[in-house]
Structures are given as C-alpha cells and as structure tokens.
Protein backbone atom coordinates (compact mmCIF):
# COMPACT_ATOMS: atom_id res chain seq x y z
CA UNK A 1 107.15 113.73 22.19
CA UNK A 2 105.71 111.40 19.97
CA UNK A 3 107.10 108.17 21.77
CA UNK A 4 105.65 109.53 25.35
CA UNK A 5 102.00 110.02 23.07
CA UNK A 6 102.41 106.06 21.63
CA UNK A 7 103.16 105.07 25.64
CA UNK A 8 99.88 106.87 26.94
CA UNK A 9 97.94 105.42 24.31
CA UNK A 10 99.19 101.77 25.18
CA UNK A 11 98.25 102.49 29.27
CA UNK A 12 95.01 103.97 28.63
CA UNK A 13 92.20 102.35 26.86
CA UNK A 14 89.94 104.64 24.77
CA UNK A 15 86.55 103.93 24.60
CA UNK A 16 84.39 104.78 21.54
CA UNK A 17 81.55 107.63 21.73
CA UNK A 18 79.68 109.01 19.18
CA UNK A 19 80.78 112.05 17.90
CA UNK A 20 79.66 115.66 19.46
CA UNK A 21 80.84 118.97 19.14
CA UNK A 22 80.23 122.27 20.60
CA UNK A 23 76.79 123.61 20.63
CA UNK A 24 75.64 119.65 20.51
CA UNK A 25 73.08 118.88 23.41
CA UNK A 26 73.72 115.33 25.28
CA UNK A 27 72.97 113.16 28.33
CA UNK A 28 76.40 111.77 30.18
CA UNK A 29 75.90 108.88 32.13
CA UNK A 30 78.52 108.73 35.08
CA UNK A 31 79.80 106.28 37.47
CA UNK A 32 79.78 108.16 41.19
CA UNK A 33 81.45 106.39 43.95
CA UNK A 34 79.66 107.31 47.57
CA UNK A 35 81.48 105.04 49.84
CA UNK A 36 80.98 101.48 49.06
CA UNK A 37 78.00 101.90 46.99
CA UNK A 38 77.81 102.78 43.00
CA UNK A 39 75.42 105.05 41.54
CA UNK A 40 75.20 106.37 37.90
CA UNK A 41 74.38 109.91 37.78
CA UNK A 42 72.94 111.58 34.27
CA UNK A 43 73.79 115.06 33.51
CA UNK A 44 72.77 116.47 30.41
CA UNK A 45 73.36 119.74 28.81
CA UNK A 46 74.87 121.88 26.17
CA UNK A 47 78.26 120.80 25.34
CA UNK A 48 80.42 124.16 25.02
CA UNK A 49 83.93 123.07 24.50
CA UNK A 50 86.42 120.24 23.28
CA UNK A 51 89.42 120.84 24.14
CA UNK A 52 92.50 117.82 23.56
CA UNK A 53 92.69 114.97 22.03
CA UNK A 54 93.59 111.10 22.65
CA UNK A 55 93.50 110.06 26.35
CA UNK A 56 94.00 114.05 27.71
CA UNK A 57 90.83 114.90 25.57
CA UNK A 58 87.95 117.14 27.87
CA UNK A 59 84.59 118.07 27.02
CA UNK A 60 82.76 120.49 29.22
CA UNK A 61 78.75 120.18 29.66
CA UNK A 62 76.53 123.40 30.97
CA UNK A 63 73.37 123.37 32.26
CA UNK A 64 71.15 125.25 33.78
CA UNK A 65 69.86 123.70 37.20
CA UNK A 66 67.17 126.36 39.54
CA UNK A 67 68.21 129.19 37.48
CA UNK A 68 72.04 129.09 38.31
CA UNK A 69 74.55 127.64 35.37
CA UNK A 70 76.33 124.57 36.31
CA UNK A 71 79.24 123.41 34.17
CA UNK A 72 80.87 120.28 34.36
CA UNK A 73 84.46 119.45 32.90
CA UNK A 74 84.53 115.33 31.78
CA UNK A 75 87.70 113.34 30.87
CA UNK A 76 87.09 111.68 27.39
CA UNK A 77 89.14 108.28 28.63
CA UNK A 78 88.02 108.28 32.53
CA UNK A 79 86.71 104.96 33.22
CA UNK A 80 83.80 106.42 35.54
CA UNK A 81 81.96 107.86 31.93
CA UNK A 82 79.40 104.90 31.22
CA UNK A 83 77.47 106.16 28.38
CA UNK A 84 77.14 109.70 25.99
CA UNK A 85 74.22 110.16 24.08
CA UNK A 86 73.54 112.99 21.60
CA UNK A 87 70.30 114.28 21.91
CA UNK A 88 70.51 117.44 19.71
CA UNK A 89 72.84 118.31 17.46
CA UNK A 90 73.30 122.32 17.59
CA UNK A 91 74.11 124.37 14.84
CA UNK A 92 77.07 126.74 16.01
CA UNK A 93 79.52 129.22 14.43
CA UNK A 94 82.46 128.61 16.87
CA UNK A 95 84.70 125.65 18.69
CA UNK A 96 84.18 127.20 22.06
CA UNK A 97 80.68 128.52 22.89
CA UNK A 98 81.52 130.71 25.92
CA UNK A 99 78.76 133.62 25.24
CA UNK A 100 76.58 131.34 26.31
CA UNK A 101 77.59 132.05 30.22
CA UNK A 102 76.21 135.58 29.63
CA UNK A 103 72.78 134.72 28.22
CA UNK A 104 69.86 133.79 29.67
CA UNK A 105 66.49 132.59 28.38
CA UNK A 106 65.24 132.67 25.06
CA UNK A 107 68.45 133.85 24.35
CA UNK A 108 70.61 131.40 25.47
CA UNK A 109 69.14 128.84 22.76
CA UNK A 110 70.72 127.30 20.33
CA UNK A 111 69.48 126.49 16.70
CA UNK A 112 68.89 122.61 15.74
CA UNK A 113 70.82 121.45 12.87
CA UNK A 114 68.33 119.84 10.57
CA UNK A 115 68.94 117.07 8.66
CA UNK A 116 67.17 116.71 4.75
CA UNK A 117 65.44 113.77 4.45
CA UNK A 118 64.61 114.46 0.73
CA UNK A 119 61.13 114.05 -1.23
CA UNK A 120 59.35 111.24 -0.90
C-alpha cells in the first residue's frame, strides 16, 4: 500500500492552500471549461467536511443560493481549483458539520473564531 501512495504522489502534483477546516467559510476559485472558452467561477460557502488526504483529499462547500442549499464536493489536487481563500474561520465542535443541512436562518450560523490581539 505504501509503494502505490509514493507512485500517486510522484504523478500528481499537489498544490499548496492555506489551511481550512470544517465550519471555516471560503471563496473557491474554479477553472470551468464551456466549450472552447475558459471561465473562472467563485463559489463560496461554509466548508462542512474534509474527508482524505494527499492527492484523493475532498472538501465539500455549502451554500445557500435563493433559499435552496447547494453543496459542492472539490478535489484537493484537481488542476481546475485556481485559488482558496479563507474568509472566516468558524469555530466548530465536530470534523463533519452535517446538522447544518437541517437548519435554516439564524440558526444555521456559525460562531467566528476570534483571534487575541493582546493590550496595546
């Protein structure tokens, strides 16, 4: 097992991103092919699960778009991800955030971890 990992890792390049986690709100840039033209699509939202890791690594995004949740499942290594940014960092018990499908609202928020900046 451990010489088929070191031969996936030598195929496919990783990419650096900064780190997230669930309950972490970002914006994912992505590549989106529509015939011969390029576009870059952003989707941001409440990240709710990691699941993997090296190359196989997934992250899944939801939002909410008119009312109706949308979730989104991206590939960690897939060359179509051009940029992650985090723009909250959520403060969450749990590794996979799946009451969130059943809220709605107010309640569906998620506390903001807050950094200390210390006395001045």
């Amino acid at each position: 097992m451990d010489r088929l990992r070191q031969i996936s890792q030598q195929l496919v390049s990783i990419q650096e991103w900064p780190t997230f986690k669930a309950g972490d709100t970002i914006k994912v840039s992505y590549k989106i092919k529509e015939g011969s033209k390029e576009r870059t699509q952003v989707y941001q939202g409440t990240v709710i699960q990691r699941r993997g890791e090296g190359p196989t690594a997934t992250f899944t995004v939801r939002k909410m778009a008119s009312g109706v949740g949308v979730e989104r499942v991206f590939p960690i290594s897939s060359p179509f991800l051009e940029a992650i940014e985090v723009m909250k960092v959520g403060q969450v018990r749990r590794a996979r955030i799946y009451y969130l499908r059943g809220l709605t609202g107010k309640s569906a928020r998620i506390k903001e971890k807050r950094s200390f900046q210390g006395a001045k």
